[in-house]
N, C-alpha and C. Protein backbone atom coordinates (compact mmCIF):
# COMPACT_ATOMS: atom_id res chain seq x y z
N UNK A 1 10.32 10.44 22.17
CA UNK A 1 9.75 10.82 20.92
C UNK A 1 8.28 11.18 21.13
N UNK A 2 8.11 12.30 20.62
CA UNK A 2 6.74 12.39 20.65
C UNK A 2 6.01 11.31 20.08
N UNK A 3 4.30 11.62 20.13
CA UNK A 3 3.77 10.37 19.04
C UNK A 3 3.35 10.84 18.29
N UNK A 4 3.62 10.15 17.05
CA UNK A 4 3.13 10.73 15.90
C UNK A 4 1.82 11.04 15.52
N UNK A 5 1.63 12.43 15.25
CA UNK A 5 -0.25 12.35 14.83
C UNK A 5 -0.74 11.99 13.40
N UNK A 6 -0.17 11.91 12.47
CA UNK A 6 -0.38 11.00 11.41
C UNK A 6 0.90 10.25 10.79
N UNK A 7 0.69 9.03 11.44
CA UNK A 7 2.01 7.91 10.84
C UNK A 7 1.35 7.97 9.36
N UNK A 8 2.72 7.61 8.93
CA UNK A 8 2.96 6.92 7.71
C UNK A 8 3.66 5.87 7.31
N UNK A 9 3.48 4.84 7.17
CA UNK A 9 4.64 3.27 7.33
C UNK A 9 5.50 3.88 5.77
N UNK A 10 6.60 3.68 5.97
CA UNK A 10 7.52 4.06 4.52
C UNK A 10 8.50 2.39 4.56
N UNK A 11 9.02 1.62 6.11
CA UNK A 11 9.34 0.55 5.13
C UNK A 11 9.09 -0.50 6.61
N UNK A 12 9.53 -1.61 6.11
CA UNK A 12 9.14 -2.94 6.97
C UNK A 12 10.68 -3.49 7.27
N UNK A 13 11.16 -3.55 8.42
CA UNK A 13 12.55 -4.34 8.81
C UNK A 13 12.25 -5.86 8.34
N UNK A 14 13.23 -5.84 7.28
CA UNK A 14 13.04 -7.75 6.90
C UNK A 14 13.92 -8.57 7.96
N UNK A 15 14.82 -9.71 7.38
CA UNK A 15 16.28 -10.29 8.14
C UNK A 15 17.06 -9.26 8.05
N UNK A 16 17.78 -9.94 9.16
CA UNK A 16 19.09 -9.79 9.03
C UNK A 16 20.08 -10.03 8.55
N UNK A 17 21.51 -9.06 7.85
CA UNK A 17 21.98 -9.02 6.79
C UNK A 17 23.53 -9.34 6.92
N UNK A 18 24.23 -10.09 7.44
CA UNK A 18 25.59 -10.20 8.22
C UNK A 18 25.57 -10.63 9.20
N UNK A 19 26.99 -10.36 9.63
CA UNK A 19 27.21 -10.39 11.00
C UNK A 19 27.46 -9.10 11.87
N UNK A 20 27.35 -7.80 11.42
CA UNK A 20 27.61 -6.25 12.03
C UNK A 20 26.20 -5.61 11.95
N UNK A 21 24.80 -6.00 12.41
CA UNK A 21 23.76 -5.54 12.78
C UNK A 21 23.36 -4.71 10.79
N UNK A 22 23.16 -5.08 10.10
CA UNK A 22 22.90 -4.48 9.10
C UNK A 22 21.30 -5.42 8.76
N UNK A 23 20.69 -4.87 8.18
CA UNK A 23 19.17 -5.50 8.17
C UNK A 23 18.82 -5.43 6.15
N UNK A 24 18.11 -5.97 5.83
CA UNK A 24 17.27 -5.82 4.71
C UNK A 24 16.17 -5.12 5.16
N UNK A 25 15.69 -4.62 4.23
CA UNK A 25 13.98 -3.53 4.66
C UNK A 25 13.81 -3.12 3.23
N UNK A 26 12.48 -3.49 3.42
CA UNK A 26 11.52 -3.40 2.81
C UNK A 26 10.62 -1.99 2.17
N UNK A 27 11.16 -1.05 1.57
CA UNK A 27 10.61 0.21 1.35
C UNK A 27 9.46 0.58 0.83
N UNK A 28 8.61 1.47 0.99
CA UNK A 28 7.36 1.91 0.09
C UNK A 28 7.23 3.12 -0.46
N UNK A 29 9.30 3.77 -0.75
CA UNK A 29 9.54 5.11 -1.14
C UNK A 29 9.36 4.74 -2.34
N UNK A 30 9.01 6.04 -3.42
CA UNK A 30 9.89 5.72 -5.16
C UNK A 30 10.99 5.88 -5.29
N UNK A 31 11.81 6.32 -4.61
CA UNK A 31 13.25 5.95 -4.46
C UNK A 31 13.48 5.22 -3.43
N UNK A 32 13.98 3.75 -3.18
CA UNK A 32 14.60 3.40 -1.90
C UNK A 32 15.60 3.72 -1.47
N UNK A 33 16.52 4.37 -1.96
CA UNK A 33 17.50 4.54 -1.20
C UNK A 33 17.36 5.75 -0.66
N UNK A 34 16.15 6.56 -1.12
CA UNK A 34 16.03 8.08 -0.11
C UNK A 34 15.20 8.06 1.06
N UNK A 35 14.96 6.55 1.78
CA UNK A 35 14.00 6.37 2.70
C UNK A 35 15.01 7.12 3.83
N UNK A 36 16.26 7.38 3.62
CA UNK A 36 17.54 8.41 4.71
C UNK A 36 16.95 9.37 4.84
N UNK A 37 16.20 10.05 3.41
CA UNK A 37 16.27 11.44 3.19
C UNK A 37 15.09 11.59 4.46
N UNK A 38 14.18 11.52 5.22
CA UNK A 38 13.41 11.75 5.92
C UNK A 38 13.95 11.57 7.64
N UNK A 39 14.52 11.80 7.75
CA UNK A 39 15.29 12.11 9.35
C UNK A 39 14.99 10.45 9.95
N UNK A 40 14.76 10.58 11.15
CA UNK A 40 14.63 9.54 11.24
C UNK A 40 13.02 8.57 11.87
N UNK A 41 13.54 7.49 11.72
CA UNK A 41 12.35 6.49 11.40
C UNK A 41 11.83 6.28 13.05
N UNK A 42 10.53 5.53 12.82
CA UNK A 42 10.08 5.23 14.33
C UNK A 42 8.91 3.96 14.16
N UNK A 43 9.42 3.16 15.15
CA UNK A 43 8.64 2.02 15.64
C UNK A 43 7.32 2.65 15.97
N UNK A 44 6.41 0.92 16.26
CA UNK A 44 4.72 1.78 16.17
C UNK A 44 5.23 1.65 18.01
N UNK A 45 5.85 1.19 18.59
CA UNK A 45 6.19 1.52 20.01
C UNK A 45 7.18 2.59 20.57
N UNK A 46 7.59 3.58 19.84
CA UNK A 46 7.86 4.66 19.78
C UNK A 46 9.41 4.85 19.78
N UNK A 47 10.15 3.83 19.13
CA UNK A 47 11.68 3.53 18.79
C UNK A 47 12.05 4.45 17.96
N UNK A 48 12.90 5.40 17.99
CA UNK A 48 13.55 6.21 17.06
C UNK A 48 14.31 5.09 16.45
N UNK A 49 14.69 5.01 14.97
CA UNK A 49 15.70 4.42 14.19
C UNK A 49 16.33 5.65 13.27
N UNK A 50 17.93 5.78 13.39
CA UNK A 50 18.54 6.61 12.68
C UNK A 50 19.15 5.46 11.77
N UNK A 51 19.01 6.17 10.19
CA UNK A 51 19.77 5.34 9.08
C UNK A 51 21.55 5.68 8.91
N UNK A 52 22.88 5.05 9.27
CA UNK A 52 24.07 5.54 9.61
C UNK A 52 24.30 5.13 8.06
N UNK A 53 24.12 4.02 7.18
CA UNK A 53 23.92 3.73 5.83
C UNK A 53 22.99 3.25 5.36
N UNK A 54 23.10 3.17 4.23
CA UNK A 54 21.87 2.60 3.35
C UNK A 54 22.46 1.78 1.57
N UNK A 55 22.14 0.78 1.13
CA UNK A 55 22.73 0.17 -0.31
C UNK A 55 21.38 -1.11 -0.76
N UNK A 56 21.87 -0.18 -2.30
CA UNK A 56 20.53 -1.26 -2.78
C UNK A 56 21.24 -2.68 -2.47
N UNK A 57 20.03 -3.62 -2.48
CA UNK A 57 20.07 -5.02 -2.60
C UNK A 57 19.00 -5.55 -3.08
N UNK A 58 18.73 -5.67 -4.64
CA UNK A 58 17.93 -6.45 -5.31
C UNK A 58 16.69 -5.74 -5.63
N UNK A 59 15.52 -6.25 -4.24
CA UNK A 59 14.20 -5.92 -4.54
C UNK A 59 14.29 -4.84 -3.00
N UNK A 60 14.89 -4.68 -2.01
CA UNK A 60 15.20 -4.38 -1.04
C UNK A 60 16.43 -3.38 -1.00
N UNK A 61 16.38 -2.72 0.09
CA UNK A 61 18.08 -2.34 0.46
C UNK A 61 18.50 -2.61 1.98
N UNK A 62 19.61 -2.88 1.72
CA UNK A 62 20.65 -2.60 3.32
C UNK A 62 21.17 -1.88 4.05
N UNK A 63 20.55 -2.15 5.34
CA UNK A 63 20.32 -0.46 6.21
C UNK A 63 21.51 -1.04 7.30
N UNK A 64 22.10 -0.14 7.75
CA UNK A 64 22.78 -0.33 8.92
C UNK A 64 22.41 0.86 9.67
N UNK A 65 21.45 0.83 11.02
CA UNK A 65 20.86 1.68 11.59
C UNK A 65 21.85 2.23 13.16
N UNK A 66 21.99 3.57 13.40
CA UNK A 66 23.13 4.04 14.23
C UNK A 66 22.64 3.05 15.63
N UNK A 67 23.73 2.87 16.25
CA UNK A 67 23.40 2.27 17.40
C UNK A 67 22.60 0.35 17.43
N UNK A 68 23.15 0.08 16.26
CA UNK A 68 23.24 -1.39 15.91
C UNK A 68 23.83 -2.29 15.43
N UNK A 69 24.67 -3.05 16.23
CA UNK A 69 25.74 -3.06 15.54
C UNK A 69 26.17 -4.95 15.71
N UNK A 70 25.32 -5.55 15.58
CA UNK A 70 25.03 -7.28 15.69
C UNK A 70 24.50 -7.75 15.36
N UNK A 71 24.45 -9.16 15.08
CA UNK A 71 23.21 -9.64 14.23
C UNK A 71 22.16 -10.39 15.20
N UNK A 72 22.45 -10.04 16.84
CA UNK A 72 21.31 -10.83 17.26
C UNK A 72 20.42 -9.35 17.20
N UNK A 73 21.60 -8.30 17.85
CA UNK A 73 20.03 -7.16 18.27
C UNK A 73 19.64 -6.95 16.51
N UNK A 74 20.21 -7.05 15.27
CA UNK A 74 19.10 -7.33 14.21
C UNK A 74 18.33 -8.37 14.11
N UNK A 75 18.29 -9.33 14.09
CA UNK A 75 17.55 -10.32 14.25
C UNK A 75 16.26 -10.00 14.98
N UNK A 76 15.92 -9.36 15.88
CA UNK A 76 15.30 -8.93 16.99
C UNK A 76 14.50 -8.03 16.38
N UNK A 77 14.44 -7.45 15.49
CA UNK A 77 14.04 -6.52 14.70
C UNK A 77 12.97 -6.57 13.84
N UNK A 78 13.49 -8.23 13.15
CA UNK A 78 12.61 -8.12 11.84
C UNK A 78 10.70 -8.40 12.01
N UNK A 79 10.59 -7.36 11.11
CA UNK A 79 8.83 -7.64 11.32
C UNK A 79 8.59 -6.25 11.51
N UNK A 80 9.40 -5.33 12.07
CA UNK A 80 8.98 -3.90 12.24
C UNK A 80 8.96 -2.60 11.19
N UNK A 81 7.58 -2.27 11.62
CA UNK A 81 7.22 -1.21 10.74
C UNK A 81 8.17 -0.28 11.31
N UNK A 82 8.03 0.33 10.23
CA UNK A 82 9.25 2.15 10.31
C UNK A 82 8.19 2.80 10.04
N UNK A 83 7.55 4.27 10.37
CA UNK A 83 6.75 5.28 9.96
C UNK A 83 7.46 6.77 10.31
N UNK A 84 6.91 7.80 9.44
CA UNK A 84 7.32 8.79 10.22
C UNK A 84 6.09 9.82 10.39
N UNK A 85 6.05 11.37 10.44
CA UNK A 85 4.44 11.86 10.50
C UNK A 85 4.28 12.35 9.16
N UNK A 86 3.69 12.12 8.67
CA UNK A 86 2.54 13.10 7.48
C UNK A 86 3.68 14.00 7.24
N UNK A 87 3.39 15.28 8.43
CA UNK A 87 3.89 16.25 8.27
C UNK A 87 5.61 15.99 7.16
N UNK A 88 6.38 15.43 7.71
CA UNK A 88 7.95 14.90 7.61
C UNK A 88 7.88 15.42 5.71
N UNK A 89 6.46 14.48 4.70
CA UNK A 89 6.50 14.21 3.42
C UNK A 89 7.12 15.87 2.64
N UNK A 90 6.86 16.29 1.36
CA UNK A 90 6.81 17.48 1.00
C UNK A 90 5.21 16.91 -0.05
N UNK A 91 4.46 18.45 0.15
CA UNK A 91 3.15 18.41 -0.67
C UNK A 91 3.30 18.85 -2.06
N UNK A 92 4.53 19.16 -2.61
CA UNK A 92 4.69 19.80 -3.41
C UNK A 92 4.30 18.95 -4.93
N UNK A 93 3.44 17.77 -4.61
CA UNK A 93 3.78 16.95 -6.15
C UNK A 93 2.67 18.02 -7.59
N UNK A 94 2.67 17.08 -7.95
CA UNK A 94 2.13 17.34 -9.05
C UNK A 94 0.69 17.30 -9.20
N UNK A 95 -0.42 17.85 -10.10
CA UNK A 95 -1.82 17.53 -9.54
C UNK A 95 -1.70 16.42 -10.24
N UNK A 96 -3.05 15.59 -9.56
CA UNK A 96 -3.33 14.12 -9.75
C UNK A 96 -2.03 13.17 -8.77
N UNK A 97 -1.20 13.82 -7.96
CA UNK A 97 -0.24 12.97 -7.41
C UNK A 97 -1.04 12.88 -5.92
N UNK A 98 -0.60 11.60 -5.31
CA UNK A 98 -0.88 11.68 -3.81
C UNK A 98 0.19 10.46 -3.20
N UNK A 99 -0.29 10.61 -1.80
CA UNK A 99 0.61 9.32 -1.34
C UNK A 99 -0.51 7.90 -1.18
N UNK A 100 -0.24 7.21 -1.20
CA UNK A 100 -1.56 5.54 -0.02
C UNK A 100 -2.04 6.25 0.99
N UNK A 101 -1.18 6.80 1.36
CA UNK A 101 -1.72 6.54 2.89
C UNK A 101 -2.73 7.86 3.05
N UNK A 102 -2.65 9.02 1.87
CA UNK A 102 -4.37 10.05 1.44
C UNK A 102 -5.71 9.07 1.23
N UNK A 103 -5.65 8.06 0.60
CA UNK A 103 -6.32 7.23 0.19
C UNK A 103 -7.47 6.88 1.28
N UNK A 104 -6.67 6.08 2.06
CA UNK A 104 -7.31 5.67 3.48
C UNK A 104 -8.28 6.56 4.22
N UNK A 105 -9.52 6.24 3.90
CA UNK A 105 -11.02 6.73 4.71
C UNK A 105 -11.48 7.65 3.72
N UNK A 106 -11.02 7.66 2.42
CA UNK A 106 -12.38 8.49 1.35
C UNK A 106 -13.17 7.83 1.03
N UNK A 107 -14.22 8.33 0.66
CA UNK A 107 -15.51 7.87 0.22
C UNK A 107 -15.24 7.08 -1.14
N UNK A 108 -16.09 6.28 -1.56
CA UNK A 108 -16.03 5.27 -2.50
C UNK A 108 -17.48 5.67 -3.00
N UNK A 109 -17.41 5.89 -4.51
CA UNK A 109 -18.47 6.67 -5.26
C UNK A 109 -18.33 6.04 -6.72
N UNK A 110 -19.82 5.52 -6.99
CA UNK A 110 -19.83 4.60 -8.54
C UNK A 110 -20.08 5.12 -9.32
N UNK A 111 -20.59 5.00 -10.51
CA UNK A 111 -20.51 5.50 -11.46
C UNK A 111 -21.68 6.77 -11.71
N UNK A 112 -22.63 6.36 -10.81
CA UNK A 112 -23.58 7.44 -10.71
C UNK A 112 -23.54 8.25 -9.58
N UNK A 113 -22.56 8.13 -8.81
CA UNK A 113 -21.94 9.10 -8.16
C UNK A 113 -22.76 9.23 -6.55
N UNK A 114 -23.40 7.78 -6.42
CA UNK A 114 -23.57 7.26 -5.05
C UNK A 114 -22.81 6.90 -4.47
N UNK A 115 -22.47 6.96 -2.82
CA UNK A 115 -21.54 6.72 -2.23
C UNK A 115 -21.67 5.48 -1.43
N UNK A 116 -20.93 4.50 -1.98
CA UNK A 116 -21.33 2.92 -1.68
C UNK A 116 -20.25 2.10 -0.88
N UNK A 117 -19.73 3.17 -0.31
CA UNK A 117 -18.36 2.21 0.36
C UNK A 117 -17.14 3.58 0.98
N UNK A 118 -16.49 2.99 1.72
CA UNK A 118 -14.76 3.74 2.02
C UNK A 118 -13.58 2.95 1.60
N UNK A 119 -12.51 3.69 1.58
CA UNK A 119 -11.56 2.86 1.65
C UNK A 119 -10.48 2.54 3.20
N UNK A 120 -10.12 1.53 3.28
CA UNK A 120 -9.89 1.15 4.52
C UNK A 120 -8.46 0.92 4.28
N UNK A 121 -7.71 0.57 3.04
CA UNK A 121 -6.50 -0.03 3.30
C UNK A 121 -6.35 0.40 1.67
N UNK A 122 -4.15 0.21 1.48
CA UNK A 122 -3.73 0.01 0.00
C UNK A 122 -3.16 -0.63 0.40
N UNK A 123 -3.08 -2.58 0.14
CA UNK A 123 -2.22 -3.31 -0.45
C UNK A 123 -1.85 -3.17 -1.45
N UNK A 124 -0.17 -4.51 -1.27
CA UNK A 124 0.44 -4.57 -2.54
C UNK A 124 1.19 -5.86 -2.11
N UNK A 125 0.83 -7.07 -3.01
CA UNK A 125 1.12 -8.49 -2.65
C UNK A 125 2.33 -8.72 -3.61
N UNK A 126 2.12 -8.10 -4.60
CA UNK A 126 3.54 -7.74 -5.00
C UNK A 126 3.15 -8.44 -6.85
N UNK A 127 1.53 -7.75 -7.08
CA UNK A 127 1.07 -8.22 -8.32
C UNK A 127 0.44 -6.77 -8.48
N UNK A 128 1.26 -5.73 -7.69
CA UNK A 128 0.50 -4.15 -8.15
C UNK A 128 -0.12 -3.82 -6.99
N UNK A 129 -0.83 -2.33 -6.88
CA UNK A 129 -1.86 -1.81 -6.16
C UNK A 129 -3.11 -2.38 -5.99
N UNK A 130 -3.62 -2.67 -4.53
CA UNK A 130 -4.88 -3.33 -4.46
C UNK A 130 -5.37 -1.86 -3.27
N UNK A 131 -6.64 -1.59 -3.68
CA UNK A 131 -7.71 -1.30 -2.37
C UNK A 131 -8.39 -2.02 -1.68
N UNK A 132 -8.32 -1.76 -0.62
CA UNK A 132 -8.86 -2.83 0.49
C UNK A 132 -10.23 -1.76 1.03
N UNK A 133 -11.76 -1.90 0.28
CA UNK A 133 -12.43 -1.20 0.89
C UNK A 133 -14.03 -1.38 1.73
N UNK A 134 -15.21 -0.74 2.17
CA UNK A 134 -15.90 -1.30 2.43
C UNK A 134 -17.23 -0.74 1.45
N UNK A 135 -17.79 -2.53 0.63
CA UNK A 135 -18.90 -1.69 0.05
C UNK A 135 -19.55 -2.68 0.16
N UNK A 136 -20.94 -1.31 -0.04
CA UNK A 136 -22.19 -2.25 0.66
C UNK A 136 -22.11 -2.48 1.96
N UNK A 137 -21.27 -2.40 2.77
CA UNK A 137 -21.14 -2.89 3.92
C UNK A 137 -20.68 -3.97 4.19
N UNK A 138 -20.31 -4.33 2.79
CA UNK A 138 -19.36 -5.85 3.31
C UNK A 138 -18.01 -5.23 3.34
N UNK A 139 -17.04 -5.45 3.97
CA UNK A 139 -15.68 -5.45 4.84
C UNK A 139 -14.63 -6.00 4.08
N UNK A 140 -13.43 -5.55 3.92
CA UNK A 140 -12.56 -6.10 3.45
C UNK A 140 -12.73 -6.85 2.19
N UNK A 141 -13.06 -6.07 1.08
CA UNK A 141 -13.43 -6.20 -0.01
C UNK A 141 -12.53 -5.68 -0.53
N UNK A 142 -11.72 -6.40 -2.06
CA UNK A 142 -10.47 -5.80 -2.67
C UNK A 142 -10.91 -5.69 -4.27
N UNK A 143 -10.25 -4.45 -4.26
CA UNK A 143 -10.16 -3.85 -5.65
C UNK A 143 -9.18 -4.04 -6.40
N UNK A 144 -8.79 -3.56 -7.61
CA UNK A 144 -7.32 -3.44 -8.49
C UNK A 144 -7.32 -2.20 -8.10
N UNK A 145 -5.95 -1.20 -8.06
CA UNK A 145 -6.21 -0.08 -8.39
C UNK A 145 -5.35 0.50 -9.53
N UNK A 146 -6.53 0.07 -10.48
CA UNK A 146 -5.81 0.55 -11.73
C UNK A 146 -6.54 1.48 -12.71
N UNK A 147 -6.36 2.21 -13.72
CA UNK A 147 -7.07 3.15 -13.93
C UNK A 147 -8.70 2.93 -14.49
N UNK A 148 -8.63 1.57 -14.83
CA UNK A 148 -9.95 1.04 -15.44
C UNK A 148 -11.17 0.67 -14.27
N UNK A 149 -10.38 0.90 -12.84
CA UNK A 149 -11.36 -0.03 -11.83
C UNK A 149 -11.31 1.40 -11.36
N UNK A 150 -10.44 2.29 -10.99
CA UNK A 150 -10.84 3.51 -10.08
C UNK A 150 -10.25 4.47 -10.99
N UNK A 151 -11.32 5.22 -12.11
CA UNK A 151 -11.05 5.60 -12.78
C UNK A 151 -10.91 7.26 -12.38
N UNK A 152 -10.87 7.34 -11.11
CA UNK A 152 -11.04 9.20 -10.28
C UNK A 152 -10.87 9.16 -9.01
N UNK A 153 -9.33 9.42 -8.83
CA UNK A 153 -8.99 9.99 -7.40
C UNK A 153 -9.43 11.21 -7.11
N UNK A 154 -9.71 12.04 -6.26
CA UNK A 154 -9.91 13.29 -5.97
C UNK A 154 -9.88 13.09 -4.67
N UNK A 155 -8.94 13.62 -3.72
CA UNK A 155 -8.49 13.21 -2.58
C UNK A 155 -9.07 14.80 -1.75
N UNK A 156 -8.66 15.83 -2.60
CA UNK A 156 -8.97 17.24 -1.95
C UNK A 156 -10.57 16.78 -1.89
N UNK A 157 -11.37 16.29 -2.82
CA UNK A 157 -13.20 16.15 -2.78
C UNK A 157 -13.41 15.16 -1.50
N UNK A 158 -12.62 14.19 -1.36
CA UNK A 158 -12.14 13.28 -0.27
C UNK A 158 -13.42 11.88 -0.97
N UNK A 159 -12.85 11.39 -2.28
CA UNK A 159 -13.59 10.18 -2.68
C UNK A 159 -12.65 9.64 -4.01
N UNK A 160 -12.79 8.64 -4.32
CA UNK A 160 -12.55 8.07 -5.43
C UNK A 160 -13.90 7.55 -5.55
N UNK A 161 -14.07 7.29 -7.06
CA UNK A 161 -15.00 6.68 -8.33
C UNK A 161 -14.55 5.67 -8.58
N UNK A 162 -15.16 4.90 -8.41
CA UNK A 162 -14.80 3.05 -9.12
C UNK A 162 -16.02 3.17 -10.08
N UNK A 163 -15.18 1.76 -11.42
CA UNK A 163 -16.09 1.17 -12.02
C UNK A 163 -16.35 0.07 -11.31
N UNK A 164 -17.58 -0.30 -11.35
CA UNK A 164 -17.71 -1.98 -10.52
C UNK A 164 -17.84 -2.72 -11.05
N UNK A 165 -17.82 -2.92 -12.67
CA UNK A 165 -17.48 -4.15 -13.46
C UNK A 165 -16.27 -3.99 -13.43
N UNK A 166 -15.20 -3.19 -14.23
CA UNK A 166 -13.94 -3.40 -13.92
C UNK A 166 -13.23 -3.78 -12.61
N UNK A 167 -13.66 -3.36 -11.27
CA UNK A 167 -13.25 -3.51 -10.28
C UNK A 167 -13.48 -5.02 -9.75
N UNK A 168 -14.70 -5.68 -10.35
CA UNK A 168 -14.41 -7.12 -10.52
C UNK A 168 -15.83 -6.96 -9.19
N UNK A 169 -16.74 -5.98 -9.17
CA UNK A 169 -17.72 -6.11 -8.17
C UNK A 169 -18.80 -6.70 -8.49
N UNK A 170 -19.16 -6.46 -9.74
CA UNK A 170 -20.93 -6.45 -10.37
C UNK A 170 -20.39 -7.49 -11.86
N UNK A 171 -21.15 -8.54 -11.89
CA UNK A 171 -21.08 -9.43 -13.10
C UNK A 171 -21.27 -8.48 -14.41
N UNK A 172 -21.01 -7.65 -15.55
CA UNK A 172 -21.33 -7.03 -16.73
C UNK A 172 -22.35 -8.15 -17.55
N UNK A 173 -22.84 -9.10 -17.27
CA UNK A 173 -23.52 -9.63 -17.90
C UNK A 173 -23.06 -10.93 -18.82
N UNK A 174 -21.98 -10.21 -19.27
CA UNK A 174 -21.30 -10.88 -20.74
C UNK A 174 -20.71 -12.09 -20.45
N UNK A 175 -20.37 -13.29 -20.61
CA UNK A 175 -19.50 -14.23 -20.30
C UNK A 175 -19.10 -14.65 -21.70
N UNK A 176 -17.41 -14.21 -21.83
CA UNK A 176 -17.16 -14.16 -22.93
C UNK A 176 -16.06 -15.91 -23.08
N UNK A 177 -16.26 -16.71 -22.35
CA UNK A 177 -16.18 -17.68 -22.53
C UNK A 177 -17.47 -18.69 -22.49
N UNK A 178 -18.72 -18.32 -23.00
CA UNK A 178 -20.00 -18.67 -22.87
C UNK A 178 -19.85 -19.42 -24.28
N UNK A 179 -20.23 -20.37 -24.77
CA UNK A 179 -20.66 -20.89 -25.91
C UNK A 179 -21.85 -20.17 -26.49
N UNK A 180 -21.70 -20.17 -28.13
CA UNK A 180 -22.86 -19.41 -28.92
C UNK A 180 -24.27 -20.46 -29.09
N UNK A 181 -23.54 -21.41 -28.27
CA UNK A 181 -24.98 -22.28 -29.04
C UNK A 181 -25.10 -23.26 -27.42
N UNK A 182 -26.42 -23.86 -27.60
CA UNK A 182 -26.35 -24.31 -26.29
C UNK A 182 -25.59 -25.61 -25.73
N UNK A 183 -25.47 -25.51 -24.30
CA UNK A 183 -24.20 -26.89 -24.00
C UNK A 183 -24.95 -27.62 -24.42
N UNK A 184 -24.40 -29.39 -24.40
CA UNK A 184 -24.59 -30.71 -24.66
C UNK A 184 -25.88 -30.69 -23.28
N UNK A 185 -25.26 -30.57 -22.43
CA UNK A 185 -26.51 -30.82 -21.25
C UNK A 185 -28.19 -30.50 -21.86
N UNK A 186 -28.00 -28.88 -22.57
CA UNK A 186 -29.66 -28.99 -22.81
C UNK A 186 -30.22 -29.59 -24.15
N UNK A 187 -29.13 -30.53 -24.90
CA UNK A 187 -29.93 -30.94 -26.13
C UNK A 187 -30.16 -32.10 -25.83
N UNK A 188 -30.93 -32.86 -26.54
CA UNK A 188 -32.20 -33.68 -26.51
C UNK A 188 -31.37 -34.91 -27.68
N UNK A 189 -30.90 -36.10 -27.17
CA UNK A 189 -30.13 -37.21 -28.08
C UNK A 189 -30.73 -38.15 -28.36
């Protein structure tokens, strides 16, 4: 296999699913069951995986991959990323559409349209979209990414716009669980 010049991770080999080499995996398509539709898959050590089936299961689906056909050589498996190249996707979406993995290394730009950070990563812990980016220069700093915290993708400009109160960066001042009157501590008994 050649190597790929821009991976893209699309799913994660979970357990194993039987006893005839069939696996659970973990997808990051909007359809899972069309993670087939893209030829075939490849280890970050340069493993071709062909999909021979595919069936939902739950939060997951069940892959039975050609040329696997046990549950130790699945077993053996789980933990592995699947990617394929960039190229493989179709560009055809819609404007304002992109994939995660455009995301990764644009500029990070606030509200006044200084550039205070990149983005380094898109998690998802499984409470939504998070950015994983660097601002200020501090490292591994996480965002929401929701429309109130990064209120402007522009991937062709190569930046997103955060708010940094919404994004949970900069205190807004307000503490709206603050008492109107002062605590017990500063009055005088």
């Amino acid at each position: 296999m050649p190597k790929l010049q821009n991976p893209i991770q699309m799913a994660v080999i979970g357990a194993a699913h039987g006893i005839k080499g069939e696996v659970r995996v973990k997808t990051f398509t909007g359809d899972p069951l069309s993670l087939g539709d893209y030829g075939p898959l490849y280890s970050r050590d340069g493993r071709a995986f062909e999909i021979a089936a595919i069936r939902p299961a739950k939060e997951v689906v069940v892959v039975r991959f050609k040329g696997l056909s046990d549950r130790n050589a699945a077993e053996a498996l789980a933990g592995t990323d699947l990617f394929i190249d960039r190229s493989a996707l179709p560009d055809d979406g819609e404007e304002g559409e992109f994939y995660h993995a455009d995301l990764i290394g644009l500029a990070v730009r606030d509200e006044m349209d200084a550039v205070v950070g990149k983005v380094t990563a898109v998690q998802n812990f499984g409470g939504g979209d998070i950015l994983e980016i660097v601002f200020q220069g501090r490292k591994g700093v996480l965002i929401p990414f929701t429309e109130a915290a990064v209120p402007m993708v522009e991937v062709a400009g190569g930046f997103i716009r955060i708010d940094p109160v919404a994004a949970g960066l900069i205190d807004d001042g307000e503490d709206e669980d603050a008492p109107d009157r002062p605590s017990p501590r500063g009055e005088q008994g």
